[in-house]
C-alpha atoms as a PDB file:
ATOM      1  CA  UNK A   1       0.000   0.000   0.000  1.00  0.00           C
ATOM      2  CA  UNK A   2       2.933   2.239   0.923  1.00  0.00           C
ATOM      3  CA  UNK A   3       4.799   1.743  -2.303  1.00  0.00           C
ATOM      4  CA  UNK A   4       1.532   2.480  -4.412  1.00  0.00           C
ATOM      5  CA  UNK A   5       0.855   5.786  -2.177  1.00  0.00           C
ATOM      6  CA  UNK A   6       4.644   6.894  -3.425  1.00  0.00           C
ATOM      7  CA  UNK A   7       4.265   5.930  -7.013  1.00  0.00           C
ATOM      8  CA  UNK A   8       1.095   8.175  -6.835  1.00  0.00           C
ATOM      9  CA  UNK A   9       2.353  11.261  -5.379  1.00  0.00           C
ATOM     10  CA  UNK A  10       5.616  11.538  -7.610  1.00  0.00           C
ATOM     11  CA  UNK A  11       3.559  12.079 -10.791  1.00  0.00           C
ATOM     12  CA  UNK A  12       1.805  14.627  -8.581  1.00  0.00           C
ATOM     13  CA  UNK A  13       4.519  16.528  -7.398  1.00  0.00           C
ATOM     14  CA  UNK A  14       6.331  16.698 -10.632  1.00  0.00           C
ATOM     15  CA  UNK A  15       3.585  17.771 -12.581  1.00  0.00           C
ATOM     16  CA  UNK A  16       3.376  20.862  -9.924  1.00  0.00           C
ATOM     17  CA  UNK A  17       6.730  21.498 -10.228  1.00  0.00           C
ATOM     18  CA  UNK A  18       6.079  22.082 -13.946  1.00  0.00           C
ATOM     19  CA  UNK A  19       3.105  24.061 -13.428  1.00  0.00           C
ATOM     20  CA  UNK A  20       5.034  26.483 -10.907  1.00  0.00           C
ATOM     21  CA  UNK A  21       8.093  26.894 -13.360  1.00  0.00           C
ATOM     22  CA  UNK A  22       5.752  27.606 -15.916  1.00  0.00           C
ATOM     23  CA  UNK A  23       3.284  30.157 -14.191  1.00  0.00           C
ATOM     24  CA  UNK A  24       6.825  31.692 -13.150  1.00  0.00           C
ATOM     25  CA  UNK A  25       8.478  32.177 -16.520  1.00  0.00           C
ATOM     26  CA  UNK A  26       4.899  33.516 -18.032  1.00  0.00           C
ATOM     27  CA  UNK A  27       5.095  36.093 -15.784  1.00  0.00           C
ATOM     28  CA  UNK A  28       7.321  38.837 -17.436  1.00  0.00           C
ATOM     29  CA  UNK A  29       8.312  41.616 -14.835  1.00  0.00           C
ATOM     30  CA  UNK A  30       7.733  44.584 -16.806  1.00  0.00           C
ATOM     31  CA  UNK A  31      10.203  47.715 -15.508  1.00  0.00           C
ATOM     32  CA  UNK A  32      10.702  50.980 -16.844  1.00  0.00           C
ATOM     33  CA  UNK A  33      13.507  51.436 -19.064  1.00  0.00           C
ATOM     34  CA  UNK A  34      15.933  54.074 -17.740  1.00  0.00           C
ATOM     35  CA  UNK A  35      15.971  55.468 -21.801  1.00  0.00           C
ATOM     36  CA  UNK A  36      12.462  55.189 -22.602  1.00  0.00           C
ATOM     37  CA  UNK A  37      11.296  54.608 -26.082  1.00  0.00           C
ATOM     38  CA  UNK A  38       9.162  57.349 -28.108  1.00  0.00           C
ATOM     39  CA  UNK A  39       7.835  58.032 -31.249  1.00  0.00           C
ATOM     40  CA  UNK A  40       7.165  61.277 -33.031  1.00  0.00           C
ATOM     41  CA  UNK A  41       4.884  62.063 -35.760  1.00  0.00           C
ATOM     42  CA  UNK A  42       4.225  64.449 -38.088  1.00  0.00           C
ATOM     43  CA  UNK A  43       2.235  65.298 -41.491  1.00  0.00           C
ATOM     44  CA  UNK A  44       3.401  67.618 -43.850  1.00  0.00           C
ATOM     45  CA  UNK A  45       1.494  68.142 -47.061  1.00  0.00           C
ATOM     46  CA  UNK A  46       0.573  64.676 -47.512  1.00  0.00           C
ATOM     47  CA  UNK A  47       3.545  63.092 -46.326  1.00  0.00           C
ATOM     48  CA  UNK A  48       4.205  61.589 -43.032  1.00  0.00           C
ATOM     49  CA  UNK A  49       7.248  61.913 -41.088  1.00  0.00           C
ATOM     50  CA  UNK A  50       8.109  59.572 -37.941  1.00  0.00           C
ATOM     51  CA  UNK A  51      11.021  59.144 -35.513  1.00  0.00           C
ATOM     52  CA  UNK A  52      11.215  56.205 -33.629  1.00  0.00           C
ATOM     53  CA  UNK A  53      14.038  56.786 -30.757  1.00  0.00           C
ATOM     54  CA  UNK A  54      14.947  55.994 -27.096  1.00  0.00           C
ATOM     55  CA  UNK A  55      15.716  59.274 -24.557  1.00  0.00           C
ATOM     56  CA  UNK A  56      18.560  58.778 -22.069  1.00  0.00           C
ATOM     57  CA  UNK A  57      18.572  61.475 -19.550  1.00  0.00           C
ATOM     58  CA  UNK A  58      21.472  63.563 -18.540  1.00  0.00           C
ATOM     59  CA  UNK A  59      21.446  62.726 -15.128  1.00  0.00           C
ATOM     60  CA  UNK A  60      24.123  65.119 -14.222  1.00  0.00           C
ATOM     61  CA  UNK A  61      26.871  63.791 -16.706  1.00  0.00           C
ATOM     62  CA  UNK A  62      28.550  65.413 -19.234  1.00  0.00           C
ATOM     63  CA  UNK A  63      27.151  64.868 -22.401  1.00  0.00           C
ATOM     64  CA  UNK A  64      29.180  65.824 -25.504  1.00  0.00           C
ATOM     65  CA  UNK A  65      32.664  64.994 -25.879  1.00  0.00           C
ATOM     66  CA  UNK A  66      32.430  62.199 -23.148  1.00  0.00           C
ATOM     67  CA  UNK A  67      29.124  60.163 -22.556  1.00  0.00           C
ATOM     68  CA  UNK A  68      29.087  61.037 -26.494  1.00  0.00           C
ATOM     69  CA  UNK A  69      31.978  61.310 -27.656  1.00  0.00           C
ATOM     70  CA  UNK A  70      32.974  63.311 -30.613  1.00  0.00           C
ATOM     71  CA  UNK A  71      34.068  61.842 -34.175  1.00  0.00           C
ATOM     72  CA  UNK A  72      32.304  58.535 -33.547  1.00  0.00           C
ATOM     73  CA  UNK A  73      28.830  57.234 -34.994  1.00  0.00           C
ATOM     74  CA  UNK A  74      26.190  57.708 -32.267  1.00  0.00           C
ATOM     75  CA  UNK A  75      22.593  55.754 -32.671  1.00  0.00           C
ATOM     76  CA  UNK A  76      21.722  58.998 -31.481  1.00  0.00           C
ATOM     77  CA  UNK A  77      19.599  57.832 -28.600  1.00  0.00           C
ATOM     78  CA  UNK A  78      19.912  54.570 -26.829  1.00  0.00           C
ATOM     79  CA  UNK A  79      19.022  51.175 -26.865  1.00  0.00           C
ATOM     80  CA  UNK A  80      17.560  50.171 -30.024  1.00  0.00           C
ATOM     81  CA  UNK A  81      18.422  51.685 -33.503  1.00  0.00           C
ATOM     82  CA  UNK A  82      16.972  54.735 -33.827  1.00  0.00           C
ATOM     83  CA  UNK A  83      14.412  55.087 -37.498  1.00  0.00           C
ATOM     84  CA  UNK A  84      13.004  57.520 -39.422  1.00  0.00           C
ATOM     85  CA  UNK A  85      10.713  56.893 -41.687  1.00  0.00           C
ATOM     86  CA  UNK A  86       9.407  58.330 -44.862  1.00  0.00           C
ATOM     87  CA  UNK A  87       5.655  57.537 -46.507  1.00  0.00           C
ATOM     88  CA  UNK A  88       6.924  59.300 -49.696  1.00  0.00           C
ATOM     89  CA  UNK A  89      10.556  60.740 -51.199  1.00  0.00           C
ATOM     90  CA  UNK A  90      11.850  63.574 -49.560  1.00  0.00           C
ATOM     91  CA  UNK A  91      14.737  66.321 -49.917  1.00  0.00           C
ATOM     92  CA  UNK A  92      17.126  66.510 -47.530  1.00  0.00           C
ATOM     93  CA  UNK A  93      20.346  68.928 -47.796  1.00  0.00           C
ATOM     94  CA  UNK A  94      19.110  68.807 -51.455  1.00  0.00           C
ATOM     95  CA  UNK A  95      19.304  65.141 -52.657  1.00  0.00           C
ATOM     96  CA  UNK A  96      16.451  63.364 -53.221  1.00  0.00           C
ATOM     97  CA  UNK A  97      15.884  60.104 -50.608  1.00  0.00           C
ATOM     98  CA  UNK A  98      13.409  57.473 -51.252  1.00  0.00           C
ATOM     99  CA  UNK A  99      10.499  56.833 -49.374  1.00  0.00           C
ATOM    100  CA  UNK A 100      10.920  54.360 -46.167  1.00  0.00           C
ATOM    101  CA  UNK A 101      12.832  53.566 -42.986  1.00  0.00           C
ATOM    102  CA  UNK A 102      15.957  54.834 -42.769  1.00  0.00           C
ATOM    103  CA  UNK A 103      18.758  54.468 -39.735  1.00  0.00           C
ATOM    104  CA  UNK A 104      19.037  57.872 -38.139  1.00  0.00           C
ATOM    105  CA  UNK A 105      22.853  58.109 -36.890  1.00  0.00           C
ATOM    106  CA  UNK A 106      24.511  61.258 -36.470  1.00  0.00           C
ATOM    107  CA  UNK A 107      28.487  62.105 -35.742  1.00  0.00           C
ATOM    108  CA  UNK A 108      28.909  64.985 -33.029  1.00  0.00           C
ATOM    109  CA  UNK A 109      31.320  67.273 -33.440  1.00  0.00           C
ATOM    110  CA  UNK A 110      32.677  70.618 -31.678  1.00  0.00           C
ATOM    111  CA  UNK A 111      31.669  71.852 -35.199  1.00  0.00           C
ATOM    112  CA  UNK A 112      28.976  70.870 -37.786  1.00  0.00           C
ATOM    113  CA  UNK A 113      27.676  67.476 -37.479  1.00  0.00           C
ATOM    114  CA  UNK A 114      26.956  64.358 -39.568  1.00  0.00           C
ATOM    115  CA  UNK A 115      23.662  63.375 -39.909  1.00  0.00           C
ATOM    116  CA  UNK A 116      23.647  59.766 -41.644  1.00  0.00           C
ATOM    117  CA  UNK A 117      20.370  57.892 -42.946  1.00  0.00           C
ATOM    118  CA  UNK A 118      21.509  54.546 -42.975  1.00  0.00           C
ATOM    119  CA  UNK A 119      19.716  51.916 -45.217  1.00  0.00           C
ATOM    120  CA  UNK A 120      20.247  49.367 -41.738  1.00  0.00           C
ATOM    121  CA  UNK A 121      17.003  50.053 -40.071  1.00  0.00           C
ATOM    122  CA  UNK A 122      17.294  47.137 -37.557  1.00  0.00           C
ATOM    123  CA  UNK A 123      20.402  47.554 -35.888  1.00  0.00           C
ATOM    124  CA  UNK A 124      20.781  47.289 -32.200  1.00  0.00           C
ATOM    125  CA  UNK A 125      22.317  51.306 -31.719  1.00  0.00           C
ATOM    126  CA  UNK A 126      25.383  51.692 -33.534  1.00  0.00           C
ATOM    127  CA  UNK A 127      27.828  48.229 -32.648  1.00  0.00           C
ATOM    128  CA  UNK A 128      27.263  46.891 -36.505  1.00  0.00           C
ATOM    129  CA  UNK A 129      27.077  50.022 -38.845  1.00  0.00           C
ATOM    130  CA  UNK A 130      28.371  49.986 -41.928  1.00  0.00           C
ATOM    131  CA  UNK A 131      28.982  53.603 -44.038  1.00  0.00           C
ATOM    132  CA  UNK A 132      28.774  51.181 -47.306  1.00  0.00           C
ATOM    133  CA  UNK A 133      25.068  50.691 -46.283  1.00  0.00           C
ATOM    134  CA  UNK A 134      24.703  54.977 -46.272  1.00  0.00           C
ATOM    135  CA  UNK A 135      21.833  56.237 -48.257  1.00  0.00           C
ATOM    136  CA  UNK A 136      22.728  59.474 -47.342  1.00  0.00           C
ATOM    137  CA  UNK A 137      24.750  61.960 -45.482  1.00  0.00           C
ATOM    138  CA  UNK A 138      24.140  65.742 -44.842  1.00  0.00           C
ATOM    139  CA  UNK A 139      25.989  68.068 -42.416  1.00  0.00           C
ATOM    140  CA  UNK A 140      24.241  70.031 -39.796  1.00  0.00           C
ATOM    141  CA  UNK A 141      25.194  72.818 -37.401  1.00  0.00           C
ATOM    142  CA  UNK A 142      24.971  72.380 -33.845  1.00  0.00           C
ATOM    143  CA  UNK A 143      23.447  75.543 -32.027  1.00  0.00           C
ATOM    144  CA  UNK A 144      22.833  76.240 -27.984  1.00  0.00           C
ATOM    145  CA  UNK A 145      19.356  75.208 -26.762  1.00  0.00           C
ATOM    146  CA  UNK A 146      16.345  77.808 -25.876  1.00  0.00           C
ATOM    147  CA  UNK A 147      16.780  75.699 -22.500  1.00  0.00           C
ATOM    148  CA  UNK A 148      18.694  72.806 -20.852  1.00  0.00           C
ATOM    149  CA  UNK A 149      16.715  69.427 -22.009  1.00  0.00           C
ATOM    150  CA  UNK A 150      16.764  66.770 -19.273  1.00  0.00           C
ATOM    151  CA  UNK A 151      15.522  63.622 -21.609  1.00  0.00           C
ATOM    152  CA  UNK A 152      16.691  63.703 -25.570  1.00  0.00           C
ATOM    153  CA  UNK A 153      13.952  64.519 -27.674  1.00  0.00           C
ATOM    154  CA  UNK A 154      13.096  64.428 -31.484  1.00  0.00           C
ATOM    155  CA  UNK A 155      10.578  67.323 -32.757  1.00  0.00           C
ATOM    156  CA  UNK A 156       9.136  68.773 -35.757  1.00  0.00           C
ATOM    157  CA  UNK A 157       9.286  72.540 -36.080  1.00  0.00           C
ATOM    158  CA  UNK A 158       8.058  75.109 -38.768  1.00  0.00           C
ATOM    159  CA  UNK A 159       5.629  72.946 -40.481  1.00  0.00           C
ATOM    160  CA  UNK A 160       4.558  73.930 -43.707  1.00  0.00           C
ATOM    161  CA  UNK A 161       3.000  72.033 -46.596  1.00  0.00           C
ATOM    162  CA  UNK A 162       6.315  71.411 -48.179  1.00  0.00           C
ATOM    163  CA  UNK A 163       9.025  71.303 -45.610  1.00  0.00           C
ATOM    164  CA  UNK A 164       9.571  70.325 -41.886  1.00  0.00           C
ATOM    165  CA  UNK A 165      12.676  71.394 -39.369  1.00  0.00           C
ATOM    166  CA  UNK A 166      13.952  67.952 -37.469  1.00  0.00           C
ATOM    167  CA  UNK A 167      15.117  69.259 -34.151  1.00  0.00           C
ATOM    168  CA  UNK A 168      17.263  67.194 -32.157  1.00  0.00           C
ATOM    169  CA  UNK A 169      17.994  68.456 -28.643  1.00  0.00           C
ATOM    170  CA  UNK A 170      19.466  67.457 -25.690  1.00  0.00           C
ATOM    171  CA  UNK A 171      21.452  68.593 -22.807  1.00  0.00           C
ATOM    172  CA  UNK A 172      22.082  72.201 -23.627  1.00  0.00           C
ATOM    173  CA  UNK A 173      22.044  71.719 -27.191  1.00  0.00           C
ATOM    174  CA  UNK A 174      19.918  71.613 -30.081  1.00  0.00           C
ATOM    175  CA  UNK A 175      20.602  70.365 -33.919  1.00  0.00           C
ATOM    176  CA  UNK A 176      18.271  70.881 -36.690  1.00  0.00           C
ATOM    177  CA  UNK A 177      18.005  69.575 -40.478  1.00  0.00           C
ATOM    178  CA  UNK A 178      15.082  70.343 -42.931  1.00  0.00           C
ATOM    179  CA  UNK A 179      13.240  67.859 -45.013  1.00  0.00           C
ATOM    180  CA  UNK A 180      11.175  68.674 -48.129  1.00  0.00           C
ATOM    181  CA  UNK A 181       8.465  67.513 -50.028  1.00  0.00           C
ATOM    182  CA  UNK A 182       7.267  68.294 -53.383  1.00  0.00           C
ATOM    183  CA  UNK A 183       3.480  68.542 -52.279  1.00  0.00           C
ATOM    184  CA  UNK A 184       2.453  69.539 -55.725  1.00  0.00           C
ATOM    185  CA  UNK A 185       3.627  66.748 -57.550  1.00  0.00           C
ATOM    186  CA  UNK A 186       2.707  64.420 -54.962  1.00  0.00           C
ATOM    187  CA  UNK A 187      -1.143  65.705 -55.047  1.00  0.00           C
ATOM    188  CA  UNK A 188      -0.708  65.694 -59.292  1.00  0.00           C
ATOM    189  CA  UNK A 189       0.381  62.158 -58.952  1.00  0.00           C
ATOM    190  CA  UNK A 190      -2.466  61.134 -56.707  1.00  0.00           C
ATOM    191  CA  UNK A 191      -5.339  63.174 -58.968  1.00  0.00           C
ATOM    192  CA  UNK A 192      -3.584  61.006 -62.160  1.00  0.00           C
ATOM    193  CA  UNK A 193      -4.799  57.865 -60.876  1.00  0.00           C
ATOM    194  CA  UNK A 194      -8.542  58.618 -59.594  1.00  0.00           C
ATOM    195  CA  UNK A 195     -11.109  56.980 -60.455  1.00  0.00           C
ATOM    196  CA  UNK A 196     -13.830  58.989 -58.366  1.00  0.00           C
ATOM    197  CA  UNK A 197     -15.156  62.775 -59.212  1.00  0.00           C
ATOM    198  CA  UNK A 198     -13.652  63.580 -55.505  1.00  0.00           C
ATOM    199  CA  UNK A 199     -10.081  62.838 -56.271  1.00  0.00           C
ATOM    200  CA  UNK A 200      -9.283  65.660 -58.717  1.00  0.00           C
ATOM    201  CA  UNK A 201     -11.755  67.836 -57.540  1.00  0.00           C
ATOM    202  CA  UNK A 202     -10.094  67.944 -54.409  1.00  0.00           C
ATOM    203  CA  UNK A 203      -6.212  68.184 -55.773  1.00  0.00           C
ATOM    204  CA  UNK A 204      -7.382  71.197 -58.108  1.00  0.00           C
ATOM    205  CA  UNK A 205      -9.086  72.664 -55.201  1.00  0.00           C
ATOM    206  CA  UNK A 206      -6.196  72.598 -53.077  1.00  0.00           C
ATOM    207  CA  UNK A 207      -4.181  74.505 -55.870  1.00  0.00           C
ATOM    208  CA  UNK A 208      -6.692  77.282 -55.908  1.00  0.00           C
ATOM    209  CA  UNK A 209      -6.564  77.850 -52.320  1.00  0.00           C
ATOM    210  CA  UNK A 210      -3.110  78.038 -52.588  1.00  0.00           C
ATOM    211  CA  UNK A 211      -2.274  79.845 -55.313  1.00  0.00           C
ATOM    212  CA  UNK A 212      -0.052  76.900 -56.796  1.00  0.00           C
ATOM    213  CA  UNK A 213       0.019  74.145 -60.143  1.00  0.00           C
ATOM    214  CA  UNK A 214      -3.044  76.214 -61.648  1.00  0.00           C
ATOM    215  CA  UNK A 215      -2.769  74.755 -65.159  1.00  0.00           C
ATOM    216  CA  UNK A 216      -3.109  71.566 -63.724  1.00  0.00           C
ATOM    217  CA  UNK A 217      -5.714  72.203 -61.979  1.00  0.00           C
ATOM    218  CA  UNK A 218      -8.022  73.479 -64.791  1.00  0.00           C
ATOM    219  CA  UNK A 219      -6.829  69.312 -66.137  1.00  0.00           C
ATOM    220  CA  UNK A 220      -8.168  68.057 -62.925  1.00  0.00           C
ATOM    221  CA  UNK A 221     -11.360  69.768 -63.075  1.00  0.00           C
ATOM    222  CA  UNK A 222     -12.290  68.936 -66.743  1.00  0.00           C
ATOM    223  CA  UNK A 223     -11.550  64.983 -65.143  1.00  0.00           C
ATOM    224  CA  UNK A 224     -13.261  65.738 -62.277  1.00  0.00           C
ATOM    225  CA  UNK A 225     -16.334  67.159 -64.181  1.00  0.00           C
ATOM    226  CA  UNK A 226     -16.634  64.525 -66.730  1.00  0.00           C
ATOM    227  CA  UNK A 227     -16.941  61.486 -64.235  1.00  0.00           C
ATOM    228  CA  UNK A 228     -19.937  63.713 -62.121  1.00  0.00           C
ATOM    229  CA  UNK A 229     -20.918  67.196 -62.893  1.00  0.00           C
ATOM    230  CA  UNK A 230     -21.848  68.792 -59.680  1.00  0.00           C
ATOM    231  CA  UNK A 231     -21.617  71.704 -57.528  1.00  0.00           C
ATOM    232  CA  UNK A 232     -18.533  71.231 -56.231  1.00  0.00           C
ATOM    233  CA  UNK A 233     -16.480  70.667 -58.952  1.00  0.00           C
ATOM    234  CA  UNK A 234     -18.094  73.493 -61.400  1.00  0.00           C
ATOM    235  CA  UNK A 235     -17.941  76.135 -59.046  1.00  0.00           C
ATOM    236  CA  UNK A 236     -14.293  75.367 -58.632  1.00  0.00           C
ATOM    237  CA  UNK A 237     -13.908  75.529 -62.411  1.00  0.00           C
ATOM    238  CA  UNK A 238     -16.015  79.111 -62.262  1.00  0.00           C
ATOM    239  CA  UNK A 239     -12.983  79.838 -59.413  1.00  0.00           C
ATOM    240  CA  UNK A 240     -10.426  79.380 -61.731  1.00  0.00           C
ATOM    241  CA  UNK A 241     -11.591  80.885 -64.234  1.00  0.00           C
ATOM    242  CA  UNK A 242     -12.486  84.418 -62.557  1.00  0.00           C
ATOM    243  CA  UNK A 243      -8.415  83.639 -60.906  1.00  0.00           C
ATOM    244  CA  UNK A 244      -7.119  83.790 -64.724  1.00  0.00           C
ATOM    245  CA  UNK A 245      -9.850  86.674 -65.477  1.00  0.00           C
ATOM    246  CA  UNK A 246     -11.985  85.283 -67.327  1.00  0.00           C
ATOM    247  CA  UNK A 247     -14.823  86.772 -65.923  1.00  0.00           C
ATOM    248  CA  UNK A 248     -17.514  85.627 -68.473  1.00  0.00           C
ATOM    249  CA  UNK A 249     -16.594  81.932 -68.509  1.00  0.00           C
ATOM    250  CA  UNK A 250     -16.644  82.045 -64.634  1.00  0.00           C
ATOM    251  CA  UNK A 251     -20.188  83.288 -65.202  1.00  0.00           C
ATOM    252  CA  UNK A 252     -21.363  80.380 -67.388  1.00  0.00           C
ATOM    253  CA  UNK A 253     -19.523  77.679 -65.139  1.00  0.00           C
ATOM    254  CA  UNK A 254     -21.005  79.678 -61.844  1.00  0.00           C
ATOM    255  CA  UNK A 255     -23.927  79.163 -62.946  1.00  0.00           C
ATOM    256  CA  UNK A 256     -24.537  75.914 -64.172  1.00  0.00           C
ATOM    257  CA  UNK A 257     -22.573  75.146 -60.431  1.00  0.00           C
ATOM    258  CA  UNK A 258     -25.895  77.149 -58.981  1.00  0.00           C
ATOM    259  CA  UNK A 259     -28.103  75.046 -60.944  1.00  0.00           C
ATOM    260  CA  UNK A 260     -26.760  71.815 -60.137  1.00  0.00           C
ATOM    261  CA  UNK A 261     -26.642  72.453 -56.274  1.00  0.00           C
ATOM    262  CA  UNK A 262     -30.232  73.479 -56.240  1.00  0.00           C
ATOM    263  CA  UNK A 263     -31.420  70.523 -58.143  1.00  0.00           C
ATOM    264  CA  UNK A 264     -28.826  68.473 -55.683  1.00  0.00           C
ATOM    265  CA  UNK A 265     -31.062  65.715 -54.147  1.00  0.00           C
ATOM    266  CA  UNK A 266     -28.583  66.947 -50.991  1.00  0.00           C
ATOM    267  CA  UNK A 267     -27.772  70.321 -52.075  1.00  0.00           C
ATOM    268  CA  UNK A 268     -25.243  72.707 -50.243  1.00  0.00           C
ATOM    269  CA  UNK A 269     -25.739  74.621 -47.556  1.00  0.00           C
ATOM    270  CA  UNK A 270     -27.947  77.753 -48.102  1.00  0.00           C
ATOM    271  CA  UNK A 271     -25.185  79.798 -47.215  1.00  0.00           C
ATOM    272  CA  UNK A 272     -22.953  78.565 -49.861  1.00  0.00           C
ATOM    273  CA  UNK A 273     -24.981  79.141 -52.503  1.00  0.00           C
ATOM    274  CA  UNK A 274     -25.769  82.549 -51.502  1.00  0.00           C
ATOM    275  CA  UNK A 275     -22.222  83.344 -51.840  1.00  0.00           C
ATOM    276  CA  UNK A 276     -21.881  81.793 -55.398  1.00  0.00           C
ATOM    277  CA  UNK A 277     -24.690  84.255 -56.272  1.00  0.00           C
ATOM    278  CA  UNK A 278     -23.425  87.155 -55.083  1.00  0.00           C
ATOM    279  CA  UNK A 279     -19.390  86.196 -56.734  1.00  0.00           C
ATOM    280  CA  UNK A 280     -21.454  85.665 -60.108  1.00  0.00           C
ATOM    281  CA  UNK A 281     -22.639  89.411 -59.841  1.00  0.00           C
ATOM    282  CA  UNK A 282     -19.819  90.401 -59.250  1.00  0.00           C
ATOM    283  CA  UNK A 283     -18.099  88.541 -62.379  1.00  0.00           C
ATOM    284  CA  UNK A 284     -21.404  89.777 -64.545  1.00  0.00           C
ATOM    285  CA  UNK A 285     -20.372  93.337 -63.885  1.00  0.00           C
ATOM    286  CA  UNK A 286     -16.316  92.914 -64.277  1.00  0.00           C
ATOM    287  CA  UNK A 287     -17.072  90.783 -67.693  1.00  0.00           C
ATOM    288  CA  UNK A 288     -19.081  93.772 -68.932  1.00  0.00           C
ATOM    289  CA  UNK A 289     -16.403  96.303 -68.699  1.00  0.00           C
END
């Protein structure tokens, strides 16, 4: 009886053992990370822009020329590599770079710096980089900080539709980079391959608002029009037109834009077609002069 009693309980115990060793290594402690990761994000024009980074602190050390020394490739953060990516080509120090994720390793200097964009995304920091794998370099002057910066951060500064400022600062310093975009072409590319009234419509629209790619926006409209005549898209066209001054074919396209919002089985709002009415007078009495 004894000897059955023992063959039962060692089965027993071992299978707890395996259950305890197994609850035990399921259980991940999760700790903070004394560089903690972050990512920044930005939109310009119809591009995004993204840095993915870690931010050691300065914890009272000296920064440049010792924790980071000078002359030597820096992963410009900590742990992990740290990316930036690109949904679309860029400009950067005037040569064109490809859309997609680049290595973002710099070289501090006393002087100008290196900034490199490394086609080795997935590096761990800077142990295995390779300047073969480069798909571009740029230099970039250093400059003091508005204010001492505890934790390294990435930002995006002066946004416009066509360009962004990278800002890297840290410690008491700051080092910043542009980035362009051709928003034009990108938005003439886009309106090229629609297949829906919206599409141009919207691309030519942008260019009157802004002034910009005007002859291809009178291309987009004709597009636009000929897959849906609507109010939208003809009062654009009667936009343009009255832009180049030609008042009397911004009447005629004003005013078959009037007739097709009112007959609109969701026409605009009130409001905007009062406004169309009162621009048409106004382009009836500049066409008659």
């Amino acid at each position: 009886m004894k000897n059955l009693t023992l063959r039962s309980a060692v089965p027993a115990a071992a299978l707890l053992a395996l259950a305890l060793a197994a609850a035990a290594s399921a259980q991940q402690l999760d700790l903070p990370r004394p560089s903690p990761n972050a990512t920044v994000t930005q939109t310009v024009g119809v591009t995004e822009m993204s840095i993915h980074y870690s931010r050691p602190g300065v914890k009272g050390r000296t920064i440049w020329g010792a924790l980071v020394p000078y002359g030597e490739v820096w992963r410009t953060g900590a742990n992990e590599n740290t990316t930036i990516t690109f949904s679309t080509p860029v400009t950067i120090g005037g040569t064109e770079l490809a859309a997609g994720t680049y290595g973002l390793q710099t070289i501090p200097a006393e002087g100008p710096w290196t900034v490199i964009f490394s086609k080795d995304a997935e590096l761990w920091g800077a142990f295995n980089y390779k300047p073969e794998h480069d798909a571009l370099r740029i230099q970039a002057a250093p400059r003091p900080a508005a204010a001492p910066v505890e934790r390294m951060r990435f930002s995006f500064e002066n946004v416009t539709d066509n360009s962004a400022e990278v800002l890297l600062a840290w410690e008491k310093l700051e080092v910043p980079f542009t980035v362009e975009v051709d928003t034009p072409k990108l938005v003439a590319a886009a309106a090229a391959n629609a297949i829906r009234w919206q599409t141009p419509y919207a691309a030519a629209n942008w260019c009157i608002q802004n002034d910009t790619c005007l002859d291809q926006a009178a291309s987009w409209l004709e597009a636009s029009i000929a897959l849906s005549p609507g109010f939208s898209n003809q009062r654009a066209k009667a936009l343009l037109l009255a832009k180049n001054d030609d008042y009397k074919g911004a009447v005629t396209w004003g005013e078959k834009a009037l007739a097709a919002g009112k007959a609109a089985a969701q026409p605009p709002q009130p409001q905007a077609l009062a406004d169309l009415e009162k621009l048409i007078t106004e382009w009836k009495g500049k066409a008659g002069k």
